[in-house]
Protein backbone atom coordinates (compact mmCIF):
# COMPACT_ATOMS: atom_id res chain seq x y z
CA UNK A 1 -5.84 -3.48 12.66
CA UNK A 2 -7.88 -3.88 9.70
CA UNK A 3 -7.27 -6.81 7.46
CA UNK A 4 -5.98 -6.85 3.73
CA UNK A 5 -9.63 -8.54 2.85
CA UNK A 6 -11.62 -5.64 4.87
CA UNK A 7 -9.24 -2.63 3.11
CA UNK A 8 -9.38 -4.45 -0.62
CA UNK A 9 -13.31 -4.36 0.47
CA UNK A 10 -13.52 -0.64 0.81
CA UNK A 11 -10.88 0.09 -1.89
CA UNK A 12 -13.30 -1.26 -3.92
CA UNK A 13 -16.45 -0.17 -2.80
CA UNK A 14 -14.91 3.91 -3.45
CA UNK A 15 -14.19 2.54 -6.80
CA UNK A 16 -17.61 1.08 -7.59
CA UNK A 17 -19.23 4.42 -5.81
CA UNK A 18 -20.73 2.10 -3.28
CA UNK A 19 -20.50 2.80 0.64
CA UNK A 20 -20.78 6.53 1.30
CA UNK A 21 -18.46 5.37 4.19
CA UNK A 22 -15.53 3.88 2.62
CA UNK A 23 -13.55 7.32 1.53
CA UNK A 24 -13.63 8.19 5.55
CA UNK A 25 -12.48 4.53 6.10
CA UNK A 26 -9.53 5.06 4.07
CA UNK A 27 -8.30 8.08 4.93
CA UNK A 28 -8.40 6.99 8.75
CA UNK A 29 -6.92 3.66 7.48
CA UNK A 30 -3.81 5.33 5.89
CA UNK A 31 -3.37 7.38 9.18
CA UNK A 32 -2.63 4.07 11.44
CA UNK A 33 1.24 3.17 12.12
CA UNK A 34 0.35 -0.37 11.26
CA UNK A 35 -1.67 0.31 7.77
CA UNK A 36 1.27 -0.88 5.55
CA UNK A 37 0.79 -5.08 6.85
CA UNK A 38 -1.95 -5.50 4.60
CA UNK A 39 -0.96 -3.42 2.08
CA UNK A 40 2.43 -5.27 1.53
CA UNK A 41 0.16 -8.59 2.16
CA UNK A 42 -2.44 -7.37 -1.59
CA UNK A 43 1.53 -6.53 -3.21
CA UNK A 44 2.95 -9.75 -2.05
CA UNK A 45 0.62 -11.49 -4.63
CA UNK A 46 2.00 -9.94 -7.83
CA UNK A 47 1.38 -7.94 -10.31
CA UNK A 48 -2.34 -7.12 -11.03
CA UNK A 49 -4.09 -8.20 -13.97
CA UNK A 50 -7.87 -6.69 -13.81
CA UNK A 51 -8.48 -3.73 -13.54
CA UNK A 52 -10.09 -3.91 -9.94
CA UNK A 53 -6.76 -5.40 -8.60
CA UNK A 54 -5.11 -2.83 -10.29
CA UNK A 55 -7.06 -0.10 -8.68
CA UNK A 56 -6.56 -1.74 -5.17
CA UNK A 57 -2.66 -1.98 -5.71
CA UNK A 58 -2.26 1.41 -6.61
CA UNK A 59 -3.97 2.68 -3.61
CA UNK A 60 -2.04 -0.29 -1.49
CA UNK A 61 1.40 1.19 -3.37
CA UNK A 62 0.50 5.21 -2.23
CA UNK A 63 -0.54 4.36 1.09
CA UNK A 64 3.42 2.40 1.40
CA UNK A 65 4.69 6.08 0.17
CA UNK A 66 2.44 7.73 2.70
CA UNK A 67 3.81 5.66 5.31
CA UNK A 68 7.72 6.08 4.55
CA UNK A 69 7.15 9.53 4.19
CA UNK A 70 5.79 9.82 7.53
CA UNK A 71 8.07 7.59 9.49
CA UNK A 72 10.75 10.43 10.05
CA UNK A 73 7.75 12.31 12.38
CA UNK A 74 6.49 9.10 13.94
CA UNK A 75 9.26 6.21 13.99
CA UNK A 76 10.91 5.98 17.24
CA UNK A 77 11.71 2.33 16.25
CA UNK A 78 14.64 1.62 14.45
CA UNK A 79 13.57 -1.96 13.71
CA UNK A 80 10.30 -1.23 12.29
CA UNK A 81 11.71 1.00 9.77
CA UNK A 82 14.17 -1.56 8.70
CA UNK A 83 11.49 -4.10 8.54
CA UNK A 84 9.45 -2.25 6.39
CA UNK A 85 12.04 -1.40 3.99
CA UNK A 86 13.07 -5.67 3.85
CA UNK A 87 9.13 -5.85 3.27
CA UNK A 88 9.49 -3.28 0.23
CA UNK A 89 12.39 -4.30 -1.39
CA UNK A 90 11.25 -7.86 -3.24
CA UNK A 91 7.79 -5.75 -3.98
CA UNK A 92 10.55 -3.23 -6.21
CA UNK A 93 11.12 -6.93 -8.02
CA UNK A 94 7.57 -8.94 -8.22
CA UNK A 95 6.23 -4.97 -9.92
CA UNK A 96 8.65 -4.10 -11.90
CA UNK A 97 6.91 -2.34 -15.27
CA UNK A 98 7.92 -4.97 -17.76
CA UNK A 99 4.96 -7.32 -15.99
CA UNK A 100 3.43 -5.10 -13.34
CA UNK A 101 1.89 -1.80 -13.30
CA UNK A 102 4.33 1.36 -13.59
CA UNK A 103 2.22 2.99 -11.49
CA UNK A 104 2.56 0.73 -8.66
CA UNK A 105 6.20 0.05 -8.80
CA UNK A 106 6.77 4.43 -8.93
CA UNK A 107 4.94 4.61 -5.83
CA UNK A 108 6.95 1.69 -4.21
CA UNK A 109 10.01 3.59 -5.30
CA UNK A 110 8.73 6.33 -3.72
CA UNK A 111 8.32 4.53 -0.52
CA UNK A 112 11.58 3.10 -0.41
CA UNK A 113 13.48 6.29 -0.87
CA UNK A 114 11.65 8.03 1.65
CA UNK A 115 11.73 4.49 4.33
C-alpha cells in the first residue's frame, strides 16, 4: 500500500506537470480497497493553508468519495465500512468551511453519505 508521503509526492508532481507517470499512478492508486489510509492520514492534519496542501487535500477528499461510493460493489466487510465512516466523521469537524476548504469538507460529505 502506498504511503501518504509517496501519494502527496505524486499529487504534487501532476500539479507541478512533473512525472509523465504520476496521472497513471493515481488513477491505479484510487482503484485499491485500501487507498483511503493515507488519505484520511494528509486530512487528519487539518485544514490546508498553501495552496499545494490544498491541492493534495482535495484530491485526498474525492478519492474518500470515490471510495464510499464504491463500497456497496466491493465491501463484503461490515467492519471496514464502519471503520471508515468513524475515520470520516471528526474529518466533517477539523474541515468544516469556516477554517478549512469548502471544497474538501463537500467531498467528505459526499463520502459519508455514500459510506
Amino acid at each position: 500500500m502506498p504511503d501518504a508521503s509517496e501519494l502527496r509526492g505524486h499529487v504534487l508532481a501532476l500539479r507541478n506537470g512533473g512525472q509523465t507517470g504520476s496521472g497513471k499512478w493515481l488513477v491505479h492508486f484510487q482503484s485499491l480497497p485500501s487507498a483511503w489510509q493515507p488519505c484520511v492520514e494528509i486530512l487528519s492534519a487539518g485544514p490546508a493553508y498553501t495552496a499545494e496542501d490544498e491541492f493534495v487535500h482535495v484530491f485526498c477528499a474525492q478519492s474518500l468519495a470515490a471510495t464510499a461510493r464504491n463500497f456497496i460493489a466491493r465491501c463484503t466487510n461490515e467492519s471496514e465500512r464502519r471503520e471508515f465512516r468513524a475515520r470520516l466523521e471528526p474529518l466533517l469537524t477539523s474541515h468544516l468551511p469556516s477554517t478549512g476548504r469548502p471544497a474538501v469538507w463537500r467531498q467528505l460529505c459526499l463520502a459519508l453519505v455514500c459510506a
